[in-house]
N, C-alpha and C. Protein backbone atom coordinates (compact mmCIF):
# COMPACT_ATOMS: atom_id res chain seq x y z
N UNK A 1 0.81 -1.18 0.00
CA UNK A 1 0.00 0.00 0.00
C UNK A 1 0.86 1.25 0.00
N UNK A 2 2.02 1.22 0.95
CA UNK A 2 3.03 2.60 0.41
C UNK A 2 3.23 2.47 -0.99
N UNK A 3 3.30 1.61 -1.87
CA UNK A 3 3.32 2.22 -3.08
C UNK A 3 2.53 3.01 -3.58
N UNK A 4 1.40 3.08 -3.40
CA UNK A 4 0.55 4.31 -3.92
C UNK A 4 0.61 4.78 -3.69
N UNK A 5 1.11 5.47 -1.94
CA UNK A 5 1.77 6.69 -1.04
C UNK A 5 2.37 7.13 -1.97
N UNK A 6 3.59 7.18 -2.39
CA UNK A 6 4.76 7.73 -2.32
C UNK A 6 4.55 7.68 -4.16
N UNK A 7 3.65 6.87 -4.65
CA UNK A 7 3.37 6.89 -6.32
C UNK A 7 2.78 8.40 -6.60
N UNK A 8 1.42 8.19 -5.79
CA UNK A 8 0.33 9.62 -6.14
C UNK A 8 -0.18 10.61 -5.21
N UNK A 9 0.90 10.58 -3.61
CA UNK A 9 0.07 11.56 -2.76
C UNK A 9 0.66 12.48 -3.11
N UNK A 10 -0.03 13.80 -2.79
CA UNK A 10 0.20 15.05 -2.69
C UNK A 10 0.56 15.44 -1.55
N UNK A 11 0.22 14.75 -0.67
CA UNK A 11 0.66 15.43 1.23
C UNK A 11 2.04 15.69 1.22
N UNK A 12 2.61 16.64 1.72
CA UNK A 12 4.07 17.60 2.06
C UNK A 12 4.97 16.19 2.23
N UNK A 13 6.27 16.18 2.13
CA UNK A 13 7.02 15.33 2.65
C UNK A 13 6.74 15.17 4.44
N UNK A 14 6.35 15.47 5.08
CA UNK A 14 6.32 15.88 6.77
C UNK A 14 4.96 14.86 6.49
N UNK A 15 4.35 14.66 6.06
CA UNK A 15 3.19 13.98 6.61
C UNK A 15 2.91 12.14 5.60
N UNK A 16 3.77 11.76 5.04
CA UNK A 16 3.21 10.69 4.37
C UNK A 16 3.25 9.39 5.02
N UNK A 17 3.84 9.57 6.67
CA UNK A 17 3.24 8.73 7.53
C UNK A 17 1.87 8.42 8.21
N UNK A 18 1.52 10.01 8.04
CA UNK A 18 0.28 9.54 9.18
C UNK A 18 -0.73 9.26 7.88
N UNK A 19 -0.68 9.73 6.53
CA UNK A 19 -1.45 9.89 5.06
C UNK A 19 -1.63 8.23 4.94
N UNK A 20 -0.52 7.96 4.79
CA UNK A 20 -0.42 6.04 4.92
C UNK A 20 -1.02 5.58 6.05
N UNK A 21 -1.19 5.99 7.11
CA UNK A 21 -1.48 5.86 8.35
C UNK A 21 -3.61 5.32 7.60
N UNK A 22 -4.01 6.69 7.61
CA UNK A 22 -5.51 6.94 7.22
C UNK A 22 -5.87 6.11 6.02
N UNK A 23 -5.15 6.19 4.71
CA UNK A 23 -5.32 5.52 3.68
C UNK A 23 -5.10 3.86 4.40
N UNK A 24 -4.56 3.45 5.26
CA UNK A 24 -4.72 1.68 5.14
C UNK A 24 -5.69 1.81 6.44
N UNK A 25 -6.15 2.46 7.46
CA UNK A 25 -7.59 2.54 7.85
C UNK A 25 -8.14 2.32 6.94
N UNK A 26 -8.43 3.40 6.11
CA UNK A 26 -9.71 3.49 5.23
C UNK A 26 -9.69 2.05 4.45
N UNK A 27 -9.10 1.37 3.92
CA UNK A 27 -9.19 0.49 3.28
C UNK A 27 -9.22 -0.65 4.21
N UNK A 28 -9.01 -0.67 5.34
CA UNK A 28 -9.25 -1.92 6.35
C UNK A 28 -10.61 -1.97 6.39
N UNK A 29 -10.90 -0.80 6.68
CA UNK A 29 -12.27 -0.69 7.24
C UNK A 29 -13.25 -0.58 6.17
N UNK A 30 -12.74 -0.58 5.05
CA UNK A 30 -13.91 -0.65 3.85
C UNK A 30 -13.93 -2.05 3.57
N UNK A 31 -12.76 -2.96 3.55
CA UNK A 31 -12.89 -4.46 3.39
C UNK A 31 -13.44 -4.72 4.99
N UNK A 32 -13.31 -4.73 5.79
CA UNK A 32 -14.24 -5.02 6.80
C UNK A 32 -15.55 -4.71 6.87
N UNK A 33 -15.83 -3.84 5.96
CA UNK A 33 -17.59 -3.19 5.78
C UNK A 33 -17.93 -4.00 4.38
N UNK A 34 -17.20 -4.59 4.03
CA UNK A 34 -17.37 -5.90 2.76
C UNK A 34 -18.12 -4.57 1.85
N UNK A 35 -17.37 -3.88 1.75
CA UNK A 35 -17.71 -3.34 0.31
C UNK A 35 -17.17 -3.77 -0.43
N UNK A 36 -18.01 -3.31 -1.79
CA UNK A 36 -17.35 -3.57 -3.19
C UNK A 36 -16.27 -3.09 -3.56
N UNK A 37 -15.31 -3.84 -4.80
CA UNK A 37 -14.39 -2.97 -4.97
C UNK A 37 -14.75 -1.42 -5.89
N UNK A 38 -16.04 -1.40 -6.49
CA UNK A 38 -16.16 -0.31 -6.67
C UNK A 38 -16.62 1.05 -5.87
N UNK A 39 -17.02 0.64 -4.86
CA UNK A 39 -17.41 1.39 -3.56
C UNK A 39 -15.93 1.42 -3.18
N UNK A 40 -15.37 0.58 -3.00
CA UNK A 40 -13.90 1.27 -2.64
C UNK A 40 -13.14 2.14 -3.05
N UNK A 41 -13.42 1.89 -4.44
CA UNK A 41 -12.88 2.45 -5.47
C UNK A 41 -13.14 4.24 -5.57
N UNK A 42 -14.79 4.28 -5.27
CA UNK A 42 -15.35 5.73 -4.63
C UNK A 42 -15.09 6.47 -3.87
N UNK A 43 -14.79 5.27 -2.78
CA UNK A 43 -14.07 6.18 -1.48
C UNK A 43 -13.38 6.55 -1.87
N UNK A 44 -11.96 6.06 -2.29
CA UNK A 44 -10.79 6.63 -2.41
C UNK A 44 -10.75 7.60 -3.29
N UNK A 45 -11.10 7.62 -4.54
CA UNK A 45 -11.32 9.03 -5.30
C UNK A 45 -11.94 10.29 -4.62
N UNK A 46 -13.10 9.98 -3.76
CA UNK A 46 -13.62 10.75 -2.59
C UNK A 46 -12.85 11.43 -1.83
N UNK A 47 -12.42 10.28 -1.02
CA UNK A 47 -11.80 10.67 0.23
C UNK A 47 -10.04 11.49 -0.06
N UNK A 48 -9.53 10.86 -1.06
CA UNK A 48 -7.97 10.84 -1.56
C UNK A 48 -7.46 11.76 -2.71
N UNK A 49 -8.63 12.26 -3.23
CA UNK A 49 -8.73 12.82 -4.72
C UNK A 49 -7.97 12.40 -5.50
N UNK A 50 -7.82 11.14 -5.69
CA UNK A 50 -7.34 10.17 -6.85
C UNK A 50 -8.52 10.04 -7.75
N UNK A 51 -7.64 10.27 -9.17
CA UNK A 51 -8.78 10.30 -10.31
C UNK A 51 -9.44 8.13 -10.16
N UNK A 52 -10.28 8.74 -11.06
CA UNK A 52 -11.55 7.45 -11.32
C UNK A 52 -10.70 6.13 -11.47
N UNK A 53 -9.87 6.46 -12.66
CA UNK A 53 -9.17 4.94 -12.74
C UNK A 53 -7.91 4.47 -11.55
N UNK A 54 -6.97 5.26 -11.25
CA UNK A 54 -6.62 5.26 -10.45
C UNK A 54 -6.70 4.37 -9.38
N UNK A 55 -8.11 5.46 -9.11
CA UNK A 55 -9.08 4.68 -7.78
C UNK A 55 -9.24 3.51 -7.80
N UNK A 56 -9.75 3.01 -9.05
CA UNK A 56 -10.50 1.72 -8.96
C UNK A 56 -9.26 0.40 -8.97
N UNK A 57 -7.84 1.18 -9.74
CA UNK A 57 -6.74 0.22 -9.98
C UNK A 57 -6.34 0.02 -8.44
N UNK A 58 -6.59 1.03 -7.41
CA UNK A 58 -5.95 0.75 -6.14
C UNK A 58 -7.08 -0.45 -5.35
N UNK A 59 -8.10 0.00 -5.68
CA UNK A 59 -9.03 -0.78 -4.91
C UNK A 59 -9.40 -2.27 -4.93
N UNK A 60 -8.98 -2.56 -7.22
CA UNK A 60 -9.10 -3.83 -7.24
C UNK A 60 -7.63 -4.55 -6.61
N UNK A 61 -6.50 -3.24 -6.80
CA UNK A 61 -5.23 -3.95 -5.57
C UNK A 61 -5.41 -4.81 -4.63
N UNK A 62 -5.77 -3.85 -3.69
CA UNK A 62 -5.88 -3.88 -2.42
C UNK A 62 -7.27 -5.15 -2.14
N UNK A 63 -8.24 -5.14 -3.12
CA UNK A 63 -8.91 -6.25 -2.46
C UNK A 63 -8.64 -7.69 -2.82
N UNK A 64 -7.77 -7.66 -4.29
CA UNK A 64 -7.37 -9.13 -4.73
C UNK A 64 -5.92 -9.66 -3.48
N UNK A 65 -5.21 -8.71 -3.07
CA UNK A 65 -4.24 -8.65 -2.24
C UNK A 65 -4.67 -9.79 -0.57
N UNK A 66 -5.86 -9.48 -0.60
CA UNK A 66 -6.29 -9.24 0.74
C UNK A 66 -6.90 -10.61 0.88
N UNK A 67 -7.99 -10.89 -0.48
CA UNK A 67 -8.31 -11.91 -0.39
C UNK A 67 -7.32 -12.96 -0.86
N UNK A 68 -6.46 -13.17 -1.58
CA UNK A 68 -5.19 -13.76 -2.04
C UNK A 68 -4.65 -14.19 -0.43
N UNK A 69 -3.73 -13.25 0.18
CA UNK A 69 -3.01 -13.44 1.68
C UNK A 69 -4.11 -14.38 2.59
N UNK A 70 -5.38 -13.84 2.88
CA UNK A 70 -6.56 -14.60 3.26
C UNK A 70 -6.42 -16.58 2.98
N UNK A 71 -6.85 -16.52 1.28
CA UNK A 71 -6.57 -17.67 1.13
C UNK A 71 -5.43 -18.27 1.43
N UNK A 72 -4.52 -17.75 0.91
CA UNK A 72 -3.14 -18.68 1.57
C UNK A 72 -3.22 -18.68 3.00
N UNK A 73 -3.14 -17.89 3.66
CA UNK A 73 -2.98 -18.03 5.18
C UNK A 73 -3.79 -19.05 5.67
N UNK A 74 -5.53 -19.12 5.12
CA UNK A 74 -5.89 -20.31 5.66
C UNK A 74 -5.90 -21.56 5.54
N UNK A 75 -5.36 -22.04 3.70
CA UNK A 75 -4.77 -23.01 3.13
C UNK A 75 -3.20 -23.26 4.54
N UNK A 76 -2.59 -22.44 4.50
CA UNK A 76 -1.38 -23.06 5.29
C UNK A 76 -1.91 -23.51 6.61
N UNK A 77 -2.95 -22.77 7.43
CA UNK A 77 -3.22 -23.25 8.47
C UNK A 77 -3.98 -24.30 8.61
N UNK A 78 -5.03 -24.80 7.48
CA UNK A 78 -5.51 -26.18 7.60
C UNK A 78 -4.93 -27.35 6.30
N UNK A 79 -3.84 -26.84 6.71
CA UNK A 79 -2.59 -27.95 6.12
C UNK A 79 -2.35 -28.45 4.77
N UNK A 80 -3.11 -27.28 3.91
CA UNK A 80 -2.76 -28.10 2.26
C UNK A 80 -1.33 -27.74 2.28
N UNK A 81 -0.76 -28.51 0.92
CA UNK A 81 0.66 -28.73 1.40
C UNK A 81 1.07 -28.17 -0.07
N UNK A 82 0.55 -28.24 -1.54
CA UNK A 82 1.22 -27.24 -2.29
C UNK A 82 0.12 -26.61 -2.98
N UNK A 83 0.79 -25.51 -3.96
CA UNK A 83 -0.21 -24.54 -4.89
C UNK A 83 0.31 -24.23 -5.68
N UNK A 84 -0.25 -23.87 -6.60
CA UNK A 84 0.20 -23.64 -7.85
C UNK A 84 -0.35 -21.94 -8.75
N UNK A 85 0.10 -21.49 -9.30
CA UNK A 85 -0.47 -20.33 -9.92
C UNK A 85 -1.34 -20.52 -10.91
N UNK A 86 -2.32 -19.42 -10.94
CA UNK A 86 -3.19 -19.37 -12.18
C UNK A 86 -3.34 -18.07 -12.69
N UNK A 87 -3.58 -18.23 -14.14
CA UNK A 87 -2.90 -16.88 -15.09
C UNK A 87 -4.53 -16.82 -14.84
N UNK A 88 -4.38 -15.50 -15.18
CA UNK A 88 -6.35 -14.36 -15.68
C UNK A 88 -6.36 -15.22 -17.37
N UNK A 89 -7.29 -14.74 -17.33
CA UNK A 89 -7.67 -14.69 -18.77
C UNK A 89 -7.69 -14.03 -19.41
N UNK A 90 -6.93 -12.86 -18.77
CA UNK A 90 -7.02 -11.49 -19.22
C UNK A 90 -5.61 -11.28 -20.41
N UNK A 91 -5.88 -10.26 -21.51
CA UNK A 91 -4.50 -10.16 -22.86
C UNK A 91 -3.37 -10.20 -22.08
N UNK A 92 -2.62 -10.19 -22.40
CA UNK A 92 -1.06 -9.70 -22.06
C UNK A 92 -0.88 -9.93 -20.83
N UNK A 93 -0.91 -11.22 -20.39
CA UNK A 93 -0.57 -11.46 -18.65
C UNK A 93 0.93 -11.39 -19.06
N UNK A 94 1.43 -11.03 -17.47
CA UNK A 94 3.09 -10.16 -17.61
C UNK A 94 3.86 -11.58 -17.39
N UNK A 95 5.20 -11.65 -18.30
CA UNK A 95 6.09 -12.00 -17.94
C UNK A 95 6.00 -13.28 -16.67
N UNK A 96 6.52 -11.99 -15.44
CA UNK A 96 6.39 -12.61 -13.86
C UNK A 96 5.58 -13.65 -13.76
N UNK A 97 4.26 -13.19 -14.01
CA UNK A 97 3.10 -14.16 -13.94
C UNK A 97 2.88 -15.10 -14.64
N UNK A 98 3.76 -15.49 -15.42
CA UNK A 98 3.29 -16.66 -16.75
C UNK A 98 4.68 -17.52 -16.13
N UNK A 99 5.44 -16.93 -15.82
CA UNK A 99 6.84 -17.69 -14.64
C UNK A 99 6.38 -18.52 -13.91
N UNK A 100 5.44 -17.53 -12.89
CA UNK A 100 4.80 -18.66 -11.59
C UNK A 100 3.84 -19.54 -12.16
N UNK A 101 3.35 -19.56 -13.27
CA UNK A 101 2.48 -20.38 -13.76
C UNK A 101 3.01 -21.69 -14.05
N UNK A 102 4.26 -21.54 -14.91
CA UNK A 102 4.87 -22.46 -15.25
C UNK A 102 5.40 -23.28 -14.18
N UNK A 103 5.75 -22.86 -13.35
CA UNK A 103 6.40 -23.61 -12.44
C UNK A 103 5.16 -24.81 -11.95
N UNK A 104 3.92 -24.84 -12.34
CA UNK A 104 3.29 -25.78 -12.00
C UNK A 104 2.75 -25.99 -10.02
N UNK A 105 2.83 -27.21 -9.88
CA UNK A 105 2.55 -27.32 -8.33
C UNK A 105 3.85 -27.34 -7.47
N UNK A 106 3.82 -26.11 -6.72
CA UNK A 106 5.24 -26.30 -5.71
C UNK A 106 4.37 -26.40 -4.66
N UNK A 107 5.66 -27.21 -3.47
CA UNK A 107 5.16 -26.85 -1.86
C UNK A 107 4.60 -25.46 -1.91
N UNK A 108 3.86 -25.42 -0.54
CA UNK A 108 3.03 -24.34 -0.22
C UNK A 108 3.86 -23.12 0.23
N UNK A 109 5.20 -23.41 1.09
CA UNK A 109 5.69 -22.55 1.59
C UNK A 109 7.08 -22.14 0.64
N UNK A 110 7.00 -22.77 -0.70
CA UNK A 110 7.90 -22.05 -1.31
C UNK A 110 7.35 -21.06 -2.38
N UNK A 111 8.00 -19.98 -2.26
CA UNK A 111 7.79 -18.57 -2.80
C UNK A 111 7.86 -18.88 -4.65
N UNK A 112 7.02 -18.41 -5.45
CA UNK A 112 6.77 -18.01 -6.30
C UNK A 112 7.80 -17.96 -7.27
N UNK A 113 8.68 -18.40 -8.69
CA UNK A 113 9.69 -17.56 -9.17
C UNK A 113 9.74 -16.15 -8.68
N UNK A 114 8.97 -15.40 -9.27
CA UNK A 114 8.87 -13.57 -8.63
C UNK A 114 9.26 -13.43 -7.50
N UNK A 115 9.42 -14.72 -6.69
CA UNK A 115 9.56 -13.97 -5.12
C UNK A 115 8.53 -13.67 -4.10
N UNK A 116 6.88 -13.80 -4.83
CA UNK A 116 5.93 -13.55 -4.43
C UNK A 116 5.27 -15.13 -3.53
N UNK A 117 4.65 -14.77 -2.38
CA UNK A 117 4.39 -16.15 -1.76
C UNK A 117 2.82 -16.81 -2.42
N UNK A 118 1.78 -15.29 -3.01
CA UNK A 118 0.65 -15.58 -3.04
C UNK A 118 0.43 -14.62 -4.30
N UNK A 119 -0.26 -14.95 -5.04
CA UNK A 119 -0.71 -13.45 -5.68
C UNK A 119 -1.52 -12.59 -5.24
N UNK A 120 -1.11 -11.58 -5.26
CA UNK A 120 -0.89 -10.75 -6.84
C UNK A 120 0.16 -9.92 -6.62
N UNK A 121 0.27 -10.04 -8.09
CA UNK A 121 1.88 -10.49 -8.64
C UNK A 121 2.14 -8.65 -8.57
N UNK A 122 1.13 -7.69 -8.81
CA UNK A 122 1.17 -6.16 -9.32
C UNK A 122 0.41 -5.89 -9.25
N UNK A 123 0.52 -4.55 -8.95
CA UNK A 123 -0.72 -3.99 -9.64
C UNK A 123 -2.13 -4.34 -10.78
N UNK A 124 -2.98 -4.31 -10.41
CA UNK A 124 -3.93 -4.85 -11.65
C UNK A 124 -4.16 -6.24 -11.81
N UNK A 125 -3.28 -6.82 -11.05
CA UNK A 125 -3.37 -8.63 -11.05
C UNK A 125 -4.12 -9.14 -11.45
N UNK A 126 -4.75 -9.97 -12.14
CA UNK A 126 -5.93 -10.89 -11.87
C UNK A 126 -5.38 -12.01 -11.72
N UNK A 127 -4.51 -12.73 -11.49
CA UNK A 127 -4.12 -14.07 -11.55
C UNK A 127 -4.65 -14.54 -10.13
N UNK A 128 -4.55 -15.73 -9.96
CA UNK A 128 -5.26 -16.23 -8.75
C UNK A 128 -4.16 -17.79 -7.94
N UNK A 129 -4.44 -18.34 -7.12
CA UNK A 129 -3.71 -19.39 -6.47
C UNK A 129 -4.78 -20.46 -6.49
N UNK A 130 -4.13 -21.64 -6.16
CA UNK A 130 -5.46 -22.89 -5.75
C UNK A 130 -4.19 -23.85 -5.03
N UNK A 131 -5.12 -24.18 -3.94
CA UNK A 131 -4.10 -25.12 -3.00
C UNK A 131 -4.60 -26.15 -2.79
N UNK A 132 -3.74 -27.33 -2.75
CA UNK A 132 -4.52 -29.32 -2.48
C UNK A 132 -3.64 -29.34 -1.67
N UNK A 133 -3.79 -30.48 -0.92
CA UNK A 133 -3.23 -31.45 0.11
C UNK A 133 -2.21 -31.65 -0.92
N UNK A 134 -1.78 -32.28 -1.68
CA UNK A 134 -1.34 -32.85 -2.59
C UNK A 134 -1.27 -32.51 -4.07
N UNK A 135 -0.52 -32.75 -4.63
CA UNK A 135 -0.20 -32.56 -5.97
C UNK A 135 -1.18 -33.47 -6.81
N UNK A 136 -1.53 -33.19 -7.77
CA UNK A 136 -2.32 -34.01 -8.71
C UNK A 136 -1.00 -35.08 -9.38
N UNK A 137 -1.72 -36.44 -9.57
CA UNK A 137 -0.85 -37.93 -10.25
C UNK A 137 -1.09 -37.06 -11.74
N UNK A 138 0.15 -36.98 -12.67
CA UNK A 138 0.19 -36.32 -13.64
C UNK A 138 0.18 -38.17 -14.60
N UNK A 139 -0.80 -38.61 -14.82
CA UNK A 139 -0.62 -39.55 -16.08
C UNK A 139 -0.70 -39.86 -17.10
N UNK A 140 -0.40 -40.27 -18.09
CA UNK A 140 -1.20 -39.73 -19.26
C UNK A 140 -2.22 -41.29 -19.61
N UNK A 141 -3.01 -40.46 -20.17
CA UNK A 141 -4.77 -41.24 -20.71
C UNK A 141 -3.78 -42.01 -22.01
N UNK A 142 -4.38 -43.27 -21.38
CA UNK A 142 -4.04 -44.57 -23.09
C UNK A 142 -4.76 -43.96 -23.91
């Protein structure tokens, strides 16, 4: 979330602690009020005067982020053991993301090619995770 700090605030150098401070309130507390990401997306143009797209690029961030960490965290705690990446369906998935794809099913607790433990991979992400107990028997059909 400091990346968007320090990307698009306007607040003085003297204040982009407490600015970061309010901006990840506001977004705690809007995913805790299970808003939409386009209601999020409102606030923040609202509240932040970040233009429209902007807004909405931070908001679908911040909520694929959230629910992403979510899933993994509770995949690790009720013991699936690897995961694997999944690309969007969306044109031009990046580079990074077609990396972790390839890599197929790793353990759970090893990090991503990118370095990343869970997606999303960037900004704008859509890629997603899926976790088993186990790896799928790769065989091939007679």
């Amino acid at each position: 979330m400091d990346f968007w700090i320090r990307q698009t605030s306007t607040a003085s150098p003297a204040e982009p602690g407490e600015l970061l401070c309010w901006f990840m309130a506001t977004l705690t507390n809007a995913i805790a009020d299970k808003l939409t990401y386009r209601q999020i997306a409102a606030l923040v143009e609202r509240e932040y005067g970040y233009n429209r797209i902007r807004a909405e690029l931070i908001a679908h961030t911040e909520v694929a982020l959230a629910t992403s960490r979510g899933n993994y965290a509770h995949s690790v705690l009720i013991g699936m053991k690897v995961k694997k990446w999944l690309l969007s369906n969306d044109p031009g998935v990046c580079s990074a993301c077609q990396e972790n794809a390839a890599q197929g099913w790793i353990p759970i607790l090893q990090l991503f090619a990118s370095g990343v433990q869970a997606p999303s991979q960037h900004a704008g992400c859509r890629c997603d995770a899926v976790y088993l107990l186990n790896a799928p028997n790769r065989t091939k059909a007679p």
